[in-house]
C-alpha atoms as a PDB file:
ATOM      1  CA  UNK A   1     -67.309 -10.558 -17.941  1.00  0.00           C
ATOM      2  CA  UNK A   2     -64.429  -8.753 -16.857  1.00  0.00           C
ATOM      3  CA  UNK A   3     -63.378  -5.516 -19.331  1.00  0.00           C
ATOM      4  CA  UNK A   4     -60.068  -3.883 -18.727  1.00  0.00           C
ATOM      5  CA  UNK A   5     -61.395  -0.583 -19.918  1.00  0.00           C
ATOM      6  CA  UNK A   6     -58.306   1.815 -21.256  1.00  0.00           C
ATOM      7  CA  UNK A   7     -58.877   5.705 -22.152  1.00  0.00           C
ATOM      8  CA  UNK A   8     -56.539   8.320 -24.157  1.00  0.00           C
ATOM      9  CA  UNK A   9     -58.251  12.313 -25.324  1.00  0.00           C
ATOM     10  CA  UNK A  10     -56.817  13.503 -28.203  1.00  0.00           C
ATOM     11  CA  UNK A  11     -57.234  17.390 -27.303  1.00  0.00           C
ATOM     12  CA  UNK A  12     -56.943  19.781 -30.224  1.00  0.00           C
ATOM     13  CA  UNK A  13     -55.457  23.446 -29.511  1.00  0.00           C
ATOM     14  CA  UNK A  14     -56.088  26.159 -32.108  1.00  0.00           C
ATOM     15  CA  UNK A  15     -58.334  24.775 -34.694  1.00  0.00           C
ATOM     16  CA  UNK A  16     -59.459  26.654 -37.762  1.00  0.00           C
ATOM     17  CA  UNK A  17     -62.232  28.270 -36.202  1.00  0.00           C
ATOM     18  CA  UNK A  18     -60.623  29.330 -33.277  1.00  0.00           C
ATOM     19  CA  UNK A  19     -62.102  26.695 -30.838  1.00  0.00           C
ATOM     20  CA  UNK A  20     -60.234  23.830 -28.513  1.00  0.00           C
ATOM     21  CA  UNK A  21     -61.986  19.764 -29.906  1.00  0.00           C
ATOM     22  CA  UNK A  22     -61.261  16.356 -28.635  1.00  0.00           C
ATOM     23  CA  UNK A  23     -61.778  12.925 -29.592  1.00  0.00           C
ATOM     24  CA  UNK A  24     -62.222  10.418 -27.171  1.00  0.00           C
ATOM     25  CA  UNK A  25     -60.867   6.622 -27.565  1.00  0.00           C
ATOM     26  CA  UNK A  26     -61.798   3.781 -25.282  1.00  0.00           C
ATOM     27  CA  UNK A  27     -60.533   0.660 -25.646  1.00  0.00           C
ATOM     28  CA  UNK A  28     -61.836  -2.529 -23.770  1.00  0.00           C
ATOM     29  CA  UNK A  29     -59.120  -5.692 -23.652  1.00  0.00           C
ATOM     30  CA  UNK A  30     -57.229  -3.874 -25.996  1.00  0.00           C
ATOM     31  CA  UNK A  31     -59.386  -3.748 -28.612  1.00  0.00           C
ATOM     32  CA  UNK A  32     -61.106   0.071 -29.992  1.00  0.00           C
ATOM     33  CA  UNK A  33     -64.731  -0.077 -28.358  1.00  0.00           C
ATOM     34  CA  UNK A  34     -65.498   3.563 -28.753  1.00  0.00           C
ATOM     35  CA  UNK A  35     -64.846   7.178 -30.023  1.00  0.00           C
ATOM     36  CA  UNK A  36     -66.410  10.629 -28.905  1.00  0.00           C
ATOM     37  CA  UNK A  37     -65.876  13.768 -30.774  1.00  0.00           C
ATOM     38  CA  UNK A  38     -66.570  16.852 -28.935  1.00  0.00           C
ATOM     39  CA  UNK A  39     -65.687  20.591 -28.072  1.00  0.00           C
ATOM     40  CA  UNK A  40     -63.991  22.049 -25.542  1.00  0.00           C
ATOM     41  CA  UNK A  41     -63.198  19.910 -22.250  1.00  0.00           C
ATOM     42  CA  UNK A  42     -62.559  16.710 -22.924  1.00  0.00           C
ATOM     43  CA  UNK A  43     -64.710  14.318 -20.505  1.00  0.00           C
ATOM     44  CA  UNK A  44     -62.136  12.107 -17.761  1.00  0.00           C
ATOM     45  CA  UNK A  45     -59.602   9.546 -19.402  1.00  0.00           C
ATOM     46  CA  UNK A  46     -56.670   8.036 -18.163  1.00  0.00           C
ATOM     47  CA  UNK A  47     -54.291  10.001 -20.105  1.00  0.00           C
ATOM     48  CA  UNK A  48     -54.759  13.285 -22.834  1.00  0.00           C
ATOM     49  CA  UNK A  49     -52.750  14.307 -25.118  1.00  0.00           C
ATOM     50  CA  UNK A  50     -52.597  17.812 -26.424  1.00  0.00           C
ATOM     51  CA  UNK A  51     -50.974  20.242 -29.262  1.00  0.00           C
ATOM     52  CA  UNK A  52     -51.942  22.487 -32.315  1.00  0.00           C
ATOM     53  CA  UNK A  53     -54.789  21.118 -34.619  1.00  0.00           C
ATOM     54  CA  UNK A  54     -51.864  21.521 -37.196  1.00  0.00           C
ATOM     55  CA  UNK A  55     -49.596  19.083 -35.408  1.00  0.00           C
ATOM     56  CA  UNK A  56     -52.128  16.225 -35.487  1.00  0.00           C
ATOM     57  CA  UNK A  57     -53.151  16.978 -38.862  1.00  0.00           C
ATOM     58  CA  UNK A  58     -49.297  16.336 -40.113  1.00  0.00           C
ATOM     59  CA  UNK A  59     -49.525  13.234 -37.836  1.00  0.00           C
ATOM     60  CA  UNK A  60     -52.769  12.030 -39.149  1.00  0.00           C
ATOM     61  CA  UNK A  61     -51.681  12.909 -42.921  1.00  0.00           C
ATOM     62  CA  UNK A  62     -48.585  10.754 -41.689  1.00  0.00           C
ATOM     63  CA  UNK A  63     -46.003  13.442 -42.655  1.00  0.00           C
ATOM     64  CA  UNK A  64     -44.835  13.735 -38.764  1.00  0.00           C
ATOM     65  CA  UNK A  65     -44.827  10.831 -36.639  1.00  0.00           C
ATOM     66  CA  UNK A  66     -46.384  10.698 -32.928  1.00  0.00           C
ATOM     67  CA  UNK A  67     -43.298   9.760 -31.364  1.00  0.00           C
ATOM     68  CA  UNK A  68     -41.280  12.760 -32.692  1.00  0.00           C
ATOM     69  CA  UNK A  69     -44.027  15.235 -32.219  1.00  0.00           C
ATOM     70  CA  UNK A  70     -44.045  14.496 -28.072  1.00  0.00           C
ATOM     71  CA  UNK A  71     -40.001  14.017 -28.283  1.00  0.00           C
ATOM     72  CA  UNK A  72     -40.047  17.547 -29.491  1.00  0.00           C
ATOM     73  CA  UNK A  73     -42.434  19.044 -27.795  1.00  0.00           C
ATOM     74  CA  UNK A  74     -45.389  19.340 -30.105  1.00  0.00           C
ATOM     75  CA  UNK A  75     -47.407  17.268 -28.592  1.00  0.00           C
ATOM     76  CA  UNK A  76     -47.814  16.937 -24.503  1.00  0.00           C
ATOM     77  CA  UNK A  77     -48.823  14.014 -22.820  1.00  0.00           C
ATOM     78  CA  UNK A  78     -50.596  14.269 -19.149  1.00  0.00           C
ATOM     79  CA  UNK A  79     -51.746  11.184 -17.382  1.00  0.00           C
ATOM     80  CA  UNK A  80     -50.781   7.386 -16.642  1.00  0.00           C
ATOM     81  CA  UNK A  81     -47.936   7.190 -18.829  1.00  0.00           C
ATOM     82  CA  UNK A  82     -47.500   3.497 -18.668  1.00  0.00           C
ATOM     83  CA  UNK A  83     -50.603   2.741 -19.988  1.00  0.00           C
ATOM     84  CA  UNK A  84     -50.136   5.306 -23.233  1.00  0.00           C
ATOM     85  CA  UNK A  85     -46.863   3.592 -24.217  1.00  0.00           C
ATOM     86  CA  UNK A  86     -48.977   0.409 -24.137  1.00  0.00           C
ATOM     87  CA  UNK A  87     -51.924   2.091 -26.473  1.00  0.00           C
ATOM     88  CA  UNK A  88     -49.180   3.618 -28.978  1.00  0.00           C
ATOM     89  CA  UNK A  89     -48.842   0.366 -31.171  1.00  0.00           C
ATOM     90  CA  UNK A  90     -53.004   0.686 -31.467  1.00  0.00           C
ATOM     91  CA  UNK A  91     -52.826   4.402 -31.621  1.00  0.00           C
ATOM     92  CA  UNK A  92     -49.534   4.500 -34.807  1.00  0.00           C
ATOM     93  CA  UNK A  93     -51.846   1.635 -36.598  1.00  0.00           C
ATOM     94  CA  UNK A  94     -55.274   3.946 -36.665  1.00  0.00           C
ATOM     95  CA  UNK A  95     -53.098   6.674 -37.636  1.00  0.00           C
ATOM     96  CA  UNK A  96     -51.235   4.914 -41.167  1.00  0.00           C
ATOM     97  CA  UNK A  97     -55.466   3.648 -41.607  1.00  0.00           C
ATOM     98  CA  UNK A  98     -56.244   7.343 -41.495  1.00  0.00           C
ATOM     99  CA  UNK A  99     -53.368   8.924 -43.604  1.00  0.00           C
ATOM    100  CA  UNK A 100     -55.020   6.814 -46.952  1.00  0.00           C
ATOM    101  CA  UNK A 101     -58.452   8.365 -46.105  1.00  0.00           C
ATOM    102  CA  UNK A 102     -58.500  11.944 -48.472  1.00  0.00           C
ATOM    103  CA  UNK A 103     -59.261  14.320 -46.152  1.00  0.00           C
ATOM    104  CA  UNK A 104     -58.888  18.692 -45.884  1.00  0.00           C
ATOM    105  CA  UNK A 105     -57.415  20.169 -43.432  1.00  0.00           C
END
């Protein structure tokens, strides 16, 4: 078989207890295949994307949206570009799942 394998990092800045975290997403044929949680450097993807542990959690609790968080700065996006915009649909529809999950940040 042949897997078009995508990757995106979440990177974490700033978190309570002072330390940098990630989470890892792969994707194979657009479709979630995989997540890694980890601390400090992120392993390789094909694009991260970084800001304050508070940032994600307002994205995640879906009181700021992705889109306005990198239009303004918040959030920083390194890597192939072209292939992020593709993931964002996948990456907005996780994100509503995970603002009805009760959760403290």
């Amino acid at each position: 078989m042949n897997f078009v394998t995508s990757s995106m990092s979440n990177i974490y800045l700033d978190c309570p207890d002072g330390e940098t975290r990630y989470l890892l997403f792969r994707f194979e044929n657009g479709e979630f295949a995989e997540l890694l949680l980890g601390q400090g450097e992120p392993p390789q993807a094909e694009f991260k994307i970084s800001g304050k542990y508070e940032t994600f959690a307002k994205i995640t609790q879906a009181e700021l949206s992705s889109h306005k968080a990198l239009m303004t700065g918040k959030l920083r996006l390194k890597g192939n570009i072209v292939k992020a915009l593709k993931l964002a649909a996948i990456a907005d529809r996780m994100n509503k799942v995970l603002a009805k999950i009760p959760a403290s940040y």
